[in-house]
C-alpha atoms as a PDB file:
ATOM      1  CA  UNK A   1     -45.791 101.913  12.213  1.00  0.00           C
ATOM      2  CA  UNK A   2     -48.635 104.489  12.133  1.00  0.00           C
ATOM      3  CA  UNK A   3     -51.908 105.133  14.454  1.00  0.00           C
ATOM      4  CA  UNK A   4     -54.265 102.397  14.074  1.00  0.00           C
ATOM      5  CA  UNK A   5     -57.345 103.909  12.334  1.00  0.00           C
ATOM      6  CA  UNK A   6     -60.967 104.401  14.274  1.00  0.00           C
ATOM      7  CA  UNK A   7     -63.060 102.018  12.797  1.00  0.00           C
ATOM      8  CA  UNK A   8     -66.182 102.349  15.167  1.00  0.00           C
ATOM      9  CA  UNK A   9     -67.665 104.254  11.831  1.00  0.00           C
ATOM     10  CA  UNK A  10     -66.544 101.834   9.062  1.00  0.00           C
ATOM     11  CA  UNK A  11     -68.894 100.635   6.533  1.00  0.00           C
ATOM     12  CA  UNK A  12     -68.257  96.690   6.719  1.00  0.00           C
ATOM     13  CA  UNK A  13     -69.172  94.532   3.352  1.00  0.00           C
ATOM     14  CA  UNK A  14     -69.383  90.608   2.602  1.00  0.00           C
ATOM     15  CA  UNK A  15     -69.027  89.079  -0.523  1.00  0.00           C
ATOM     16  CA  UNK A  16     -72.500  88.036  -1.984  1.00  0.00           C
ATOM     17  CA  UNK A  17     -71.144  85.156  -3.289  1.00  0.00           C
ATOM     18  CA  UNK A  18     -70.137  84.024   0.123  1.00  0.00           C
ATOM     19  CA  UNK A  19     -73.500  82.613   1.064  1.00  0.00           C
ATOM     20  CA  UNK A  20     -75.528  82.662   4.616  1.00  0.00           C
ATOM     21  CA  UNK A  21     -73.020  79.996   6.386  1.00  0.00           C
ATOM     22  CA  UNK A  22     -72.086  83.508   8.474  1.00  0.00           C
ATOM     23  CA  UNK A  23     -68.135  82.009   8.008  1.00  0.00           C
ATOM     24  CA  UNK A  24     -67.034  84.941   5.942  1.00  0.00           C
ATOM     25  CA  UNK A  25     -64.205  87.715   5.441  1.00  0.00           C
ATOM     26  CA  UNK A  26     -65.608  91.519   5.897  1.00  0.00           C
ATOM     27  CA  UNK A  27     -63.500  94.218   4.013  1.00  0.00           C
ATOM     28  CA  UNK A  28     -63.797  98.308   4.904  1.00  0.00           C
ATOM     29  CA  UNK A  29     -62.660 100.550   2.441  1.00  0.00           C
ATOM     30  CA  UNK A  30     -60.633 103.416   4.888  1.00  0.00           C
ATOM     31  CA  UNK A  31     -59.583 106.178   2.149  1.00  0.00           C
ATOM     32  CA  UNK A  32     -55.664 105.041   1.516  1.00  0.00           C
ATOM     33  CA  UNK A  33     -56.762 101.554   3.674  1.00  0.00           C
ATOM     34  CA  UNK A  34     -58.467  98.680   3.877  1.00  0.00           C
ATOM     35  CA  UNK A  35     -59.377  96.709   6.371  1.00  0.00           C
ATOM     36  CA  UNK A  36     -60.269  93.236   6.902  1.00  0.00           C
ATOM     37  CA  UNK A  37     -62.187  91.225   9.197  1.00  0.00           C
ATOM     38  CA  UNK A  38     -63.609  87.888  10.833  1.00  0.00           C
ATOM     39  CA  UNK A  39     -67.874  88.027  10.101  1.00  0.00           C
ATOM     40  CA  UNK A  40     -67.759  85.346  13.133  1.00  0.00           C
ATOM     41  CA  UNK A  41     -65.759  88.258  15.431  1.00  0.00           C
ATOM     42  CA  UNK A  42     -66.751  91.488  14.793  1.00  0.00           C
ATOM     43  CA  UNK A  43     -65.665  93.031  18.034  1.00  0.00           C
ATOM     44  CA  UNK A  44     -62.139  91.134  17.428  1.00  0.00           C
ATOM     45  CA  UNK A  45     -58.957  92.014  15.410  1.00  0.00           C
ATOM     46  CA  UNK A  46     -59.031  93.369  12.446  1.00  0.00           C
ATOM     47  CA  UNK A  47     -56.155  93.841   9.723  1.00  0.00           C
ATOM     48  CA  UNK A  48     -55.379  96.725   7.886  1.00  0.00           C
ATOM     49  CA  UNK A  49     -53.755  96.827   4.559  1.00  0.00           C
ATOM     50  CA  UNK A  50     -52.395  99.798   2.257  1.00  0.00           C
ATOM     51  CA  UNK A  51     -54.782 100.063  -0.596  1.00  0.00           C
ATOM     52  CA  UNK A  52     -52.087  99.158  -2.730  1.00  0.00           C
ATOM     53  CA  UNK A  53     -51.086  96.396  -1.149  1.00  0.00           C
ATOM     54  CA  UNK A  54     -54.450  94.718  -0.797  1.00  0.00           C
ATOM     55  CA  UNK A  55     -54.739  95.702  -4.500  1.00  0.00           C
ATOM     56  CA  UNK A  56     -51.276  93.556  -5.436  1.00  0.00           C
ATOM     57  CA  UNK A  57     -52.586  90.590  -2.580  1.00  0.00           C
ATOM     58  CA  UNK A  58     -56.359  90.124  -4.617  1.00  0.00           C
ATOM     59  CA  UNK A  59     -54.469  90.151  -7.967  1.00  0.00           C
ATOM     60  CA  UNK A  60     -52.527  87.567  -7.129  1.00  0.00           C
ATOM     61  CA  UNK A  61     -55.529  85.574  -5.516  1.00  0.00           C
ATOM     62  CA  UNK A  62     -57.288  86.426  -9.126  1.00  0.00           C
ATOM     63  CA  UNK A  63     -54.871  84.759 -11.016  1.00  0.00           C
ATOM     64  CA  UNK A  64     -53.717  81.516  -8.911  1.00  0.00           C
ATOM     65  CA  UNK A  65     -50.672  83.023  -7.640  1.00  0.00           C
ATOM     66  CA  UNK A  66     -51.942  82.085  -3.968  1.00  0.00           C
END
């Protein structure tokens, strides 16, 4: 497994069709990453995904596969 990136300078973005409930999913766009994280914890965990495999995960949220 490789370094876990520095994300101290990531540019975090919610959905706009998530609402103001503050319960939402942040994603970071890294270069050949993404991350994801909690809105409710931002100073907690976040996951980090190949682009390519967050690519495959979304497409398969898109068309009811999950």
């Amino acid at each position: 497994m490789g370094e876990e990136p520095d994300l101290s300078h990531a540019e975090w973005h919610t959905s706009s069709l998530s609402g103001s409930s503050g319960q939402c999913v942040q994603v970071a766009l890294l270069g050949r990453d993404v991350a994801v994280r909690d809105s409710k914890n931002p100073n907690g965990p976040a996951l980090v995904f190949e682009n390519a495999v967050f690519a495959a995960f979304l497409g398969a949220v898109k068309t009811g596969q999950l």
